[in-house]
PDB file of N, CA and C in Angstrom:
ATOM      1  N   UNK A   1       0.843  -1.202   0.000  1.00  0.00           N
ATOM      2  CA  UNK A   1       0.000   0.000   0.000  1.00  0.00           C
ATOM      3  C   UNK A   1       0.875   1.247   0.000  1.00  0.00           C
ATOM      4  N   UNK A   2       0.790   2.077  -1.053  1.00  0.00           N
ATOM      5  CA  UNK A   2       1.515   3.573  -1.193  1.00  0.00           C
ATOM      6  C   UNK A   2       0.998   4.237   0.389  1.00  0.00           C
ATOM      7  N   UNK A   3       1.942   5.124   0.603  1.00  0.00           N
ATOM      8  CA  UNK A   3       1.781   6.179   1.898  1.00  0.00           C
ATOM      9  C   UNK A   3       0.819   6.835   1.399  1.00  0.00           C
ATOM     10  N   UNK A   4       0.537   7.450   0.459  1.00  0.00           N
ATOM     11  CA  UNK A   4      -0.390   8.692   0.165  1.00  0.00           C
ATOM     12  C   UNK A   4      -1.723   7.609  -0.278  1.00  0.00           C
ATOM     13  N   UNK A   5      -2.141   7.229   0.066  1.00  0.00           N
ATOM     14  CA  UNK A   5      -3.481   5.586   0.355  1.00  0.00           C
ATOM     15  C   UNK A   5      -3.919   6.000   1.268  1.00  0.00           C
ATOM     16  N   UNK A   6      -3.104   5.851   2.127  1.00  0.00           N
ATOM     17  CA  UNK A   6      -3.149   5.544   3.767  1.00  0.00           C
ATOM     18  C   UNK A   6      -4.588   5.917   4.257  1.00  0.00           C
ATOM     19  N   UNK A   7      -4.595   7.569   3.972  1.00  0.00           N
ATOM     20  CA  UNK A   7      -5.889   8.333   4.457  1.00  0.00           C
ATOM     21  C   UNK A   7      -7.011   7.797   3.532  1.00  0.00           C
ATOM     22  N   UNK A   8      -7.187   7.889   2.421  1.00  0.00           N
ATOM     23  CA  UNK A   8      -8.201   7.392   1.864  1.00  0.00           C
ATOM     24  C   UNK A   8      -8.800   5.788   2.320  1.00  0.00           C
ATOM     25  N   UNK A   9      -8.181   5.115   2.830  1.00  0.00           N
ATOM     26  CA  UNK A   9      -8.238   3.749   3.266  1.00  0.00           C
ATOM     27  C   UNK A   9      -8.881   3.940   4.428  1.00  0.00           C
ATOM     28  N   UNK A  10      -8.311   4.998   5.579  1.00  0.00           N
ATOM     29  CA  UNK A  10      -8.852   5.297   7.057  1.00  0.00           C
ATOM     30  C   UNK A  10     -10.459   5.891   6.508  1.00  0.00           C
ATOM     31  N   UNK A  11     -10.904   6.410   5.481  1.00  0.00           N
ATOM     32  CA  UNK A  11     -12.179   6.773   4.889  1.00  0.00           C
ATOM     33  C   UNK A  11     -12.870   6.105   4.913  1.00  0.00           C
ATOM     34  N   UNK A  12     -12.156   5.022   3.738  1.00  0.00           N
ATOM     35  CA  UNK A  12     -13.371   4.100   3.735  1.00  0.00           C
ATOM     36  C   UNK A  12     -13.612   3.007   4.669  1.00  0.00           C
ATOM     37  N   UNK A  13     -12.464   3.020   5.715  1.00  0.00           N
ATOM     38  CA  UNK A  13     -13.051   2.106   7.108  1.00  0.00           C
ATOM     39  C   UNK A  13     -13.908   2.797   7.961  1.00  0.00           C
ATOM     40  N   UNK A  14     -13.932   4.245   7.951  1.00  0.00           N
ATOM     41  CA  UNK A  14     -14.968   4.871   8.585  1.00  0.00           C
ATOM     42  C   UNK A  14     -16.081   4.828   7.730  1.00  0.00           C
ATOM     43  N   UNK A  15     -16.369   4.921   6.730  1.00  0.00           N
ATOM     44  CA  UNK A  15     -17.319   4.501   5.911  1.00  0.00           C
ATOM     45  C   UNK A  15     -18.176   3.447   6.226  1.00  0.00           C
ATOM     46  N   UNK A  16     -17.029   2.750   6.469  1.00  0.00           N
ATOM     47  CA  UNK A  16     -17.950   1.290   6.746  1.00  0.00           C
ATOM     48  C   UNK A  16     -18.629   1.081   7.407  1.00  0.00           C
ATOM     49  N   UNK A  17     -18.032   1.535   8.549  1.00  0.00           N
ATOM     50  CA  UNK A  17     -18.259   1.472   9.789  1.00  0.00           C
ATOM     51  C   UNK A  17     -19.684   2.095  10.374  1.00  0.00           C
ATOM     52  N   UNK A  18     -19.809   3.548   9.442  1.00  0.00           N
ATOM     53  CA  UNK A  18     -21.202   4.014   9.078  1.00  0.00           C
ATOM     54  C   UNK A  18     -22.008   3.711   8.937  1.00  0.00           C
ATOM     55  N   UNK A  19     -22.186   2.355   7.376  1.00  0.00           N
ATOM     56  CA  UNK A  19     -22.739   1.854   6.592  1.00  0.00           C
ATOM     57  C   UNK A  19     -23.095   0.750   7.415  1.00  0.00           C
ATOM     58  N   UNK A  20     -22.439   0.303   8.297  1.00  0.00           N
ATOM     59  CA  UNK A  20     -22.719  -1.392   8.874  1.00  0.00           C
ATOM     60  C   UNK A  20     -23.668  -1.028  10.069  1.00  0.00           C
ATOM     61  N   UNK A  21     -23.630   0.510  11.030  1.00  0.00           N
ATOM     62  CA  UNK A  21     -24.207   0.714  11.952  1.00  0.00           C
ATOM     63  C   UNK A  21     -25.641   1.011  11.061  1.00  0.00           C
ATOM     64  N   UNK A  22     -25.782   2.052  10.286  1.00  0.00           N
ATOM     65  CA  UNK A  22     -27.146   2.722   9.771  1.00  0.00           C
ATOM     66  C   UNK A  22     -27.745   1.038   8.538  1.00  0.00           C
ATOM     67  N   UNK A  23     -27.094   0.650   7.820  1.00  0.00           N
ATOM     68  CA  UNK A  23     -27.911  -0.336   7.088  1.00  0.00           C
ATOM     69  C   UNK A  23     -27.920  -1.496   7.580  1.00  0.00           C
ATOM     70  N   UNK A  24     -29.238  -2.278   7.368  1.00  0.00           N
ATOM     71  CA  UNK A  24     -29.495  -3.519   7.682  1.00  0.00           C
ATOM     72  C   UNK A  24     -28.378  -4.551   6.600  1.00  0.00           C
ATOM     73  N   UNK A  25     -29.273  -3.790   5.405  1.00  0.00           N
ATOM     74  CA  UNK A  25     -28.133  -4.565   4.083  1.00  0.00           C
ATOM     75  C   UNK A  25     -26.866  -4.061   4.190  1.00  0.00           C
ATOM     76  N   UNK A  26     -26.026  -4.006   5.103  1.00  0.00           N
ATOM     77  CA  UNK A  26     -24.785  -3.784   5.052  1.00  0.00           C
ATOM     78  C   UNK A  26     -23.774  -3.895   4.294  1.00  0.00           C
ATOM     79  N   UNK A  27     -23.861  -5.272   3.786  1.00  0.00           N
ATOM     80  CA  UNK A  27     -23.082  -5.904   2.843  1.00  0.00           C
ATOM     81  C   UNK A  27     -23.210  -5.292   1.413  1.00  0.00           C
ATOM     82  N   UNK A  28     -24.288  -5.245   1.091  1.00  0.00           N
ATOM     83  CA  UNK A  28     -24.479  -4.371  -0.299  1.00  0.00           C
ATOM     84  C   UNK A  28     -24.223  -3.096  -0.548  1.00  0.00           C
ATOM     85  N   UNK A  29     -24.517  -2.677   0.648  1.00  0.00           N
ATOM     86  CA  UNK A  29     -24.346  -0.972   0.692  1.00  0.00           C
ATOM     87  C   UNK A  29     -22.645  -0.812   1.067  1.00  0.00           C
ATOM     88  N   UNK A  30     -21.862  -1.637   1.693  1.00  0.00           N
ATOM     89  CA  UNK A  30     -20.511  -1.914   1.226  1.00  0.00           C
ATOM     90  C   UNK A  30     -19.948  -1.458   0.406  1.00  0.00           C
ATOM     91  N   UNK A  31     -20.510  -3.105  -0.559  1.00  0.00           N
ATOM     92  CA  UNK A  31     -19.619  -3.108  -1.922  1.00  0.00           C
ATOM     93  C   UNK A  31     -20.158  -1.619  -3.128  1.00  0.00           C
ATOM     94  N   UNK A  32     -21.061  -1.302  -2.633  1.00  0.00           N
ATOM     95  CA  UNK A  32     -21.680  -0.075  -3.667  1.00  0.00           C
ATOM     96  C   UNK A  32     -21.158   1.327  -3.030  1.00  0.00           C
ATOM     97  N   UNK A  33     -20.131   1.547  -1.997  1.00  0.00           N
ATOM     98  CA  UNK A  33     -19.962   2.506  -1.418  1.00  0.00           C
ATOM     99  C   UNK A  33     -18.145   2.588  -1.786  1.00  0.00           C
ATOM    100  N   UNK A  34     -17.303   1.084  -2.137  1.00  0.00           N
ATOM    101  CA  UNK A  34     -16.860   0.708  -2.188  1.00  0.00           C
ATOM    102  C   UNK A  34     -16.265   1.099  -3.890  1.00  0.00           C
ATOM    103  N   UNK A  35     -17.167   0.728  -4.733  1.00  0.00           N
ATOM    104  CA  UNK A  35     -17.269   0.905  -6.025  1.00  0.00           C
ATOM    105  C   UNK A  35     -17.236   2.229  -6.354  1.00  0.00           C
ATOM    106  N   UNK A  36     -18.207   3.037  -5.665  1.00  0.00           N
ATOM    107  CA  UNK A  36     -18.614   4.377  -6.040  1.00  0.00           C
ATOM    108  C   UNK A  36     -16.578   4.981  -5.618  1.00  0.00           C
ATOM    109  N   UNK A  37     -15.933   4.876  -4.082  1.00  0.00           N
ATOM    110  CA  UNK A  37     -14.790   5.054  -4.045  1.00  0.00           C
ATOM    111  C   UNK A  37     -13.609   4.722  -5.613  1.00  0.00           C
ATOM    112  N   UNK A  38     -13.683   3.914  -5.666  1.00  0.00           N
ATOM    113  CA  UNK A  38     -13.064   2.940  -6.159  1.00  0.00           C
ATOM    114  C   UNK A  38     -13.148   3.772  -7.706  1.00  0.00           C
ATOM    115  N   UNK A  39     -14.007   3.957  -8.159  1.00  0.00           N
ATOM    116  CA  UNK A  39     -14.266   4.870  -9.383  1.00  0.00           C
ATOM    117  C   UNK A  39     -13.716   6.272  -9.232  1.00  0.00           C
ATOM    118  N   UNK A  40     -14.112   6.914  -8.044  1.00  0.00           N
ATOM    119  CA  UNK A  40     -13.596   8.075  -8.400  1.00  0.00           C
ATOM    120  C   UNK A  40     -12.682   8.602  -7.648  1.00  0.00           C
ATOM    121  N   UNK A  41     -11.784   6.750  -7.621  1.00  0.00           N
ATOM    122  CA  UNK A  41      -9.900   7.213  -7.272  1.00  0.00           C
ATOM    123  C   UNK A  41      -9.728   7.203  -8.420  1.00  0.00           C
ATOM    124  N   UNK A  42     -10.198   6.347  -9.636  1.00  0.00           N
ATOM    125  CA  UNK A  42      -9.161   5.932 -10.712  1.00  0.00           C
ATOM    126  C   UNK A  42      -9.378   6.899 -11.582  1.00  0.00           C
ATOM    127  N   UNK A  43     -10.688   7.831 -11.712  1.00  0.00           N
ATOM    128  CA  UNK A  43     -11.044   8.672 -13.004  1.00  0.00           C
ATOM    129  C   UNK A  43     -10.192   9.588 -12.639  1.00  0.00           C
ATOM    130  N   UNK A  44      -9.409   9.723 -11.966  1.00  0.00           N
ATOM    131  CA  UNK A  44      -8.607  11.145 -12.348  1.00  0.00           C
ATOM    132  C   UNK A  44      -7.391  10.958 -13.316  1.00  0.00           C
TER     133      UNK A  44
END
């Protein structure tokens, strides 16, 4: 994992962490929170 990751990674574990307390479907709302990240690291 690059150093300049690091923070974006601490994001999306707080993210999660969000997502797992407020949704029942946790798991889905995950991987779709996950994706949505995931997209708009790479489009730049």
């Amino acid at each position: 994992m690059l150093a300049r990751d690091r923070p974006r990674t601490l994001v999306l574990f707080a993210m999660e962490k969000m997502l797992a307390k407020t949704s029942r479907n946790s798991s889905e709302s995950l991987k779709f929170a996950k994706n949505r990240i995931v997209r708009t690291r790479y489009r730049k």
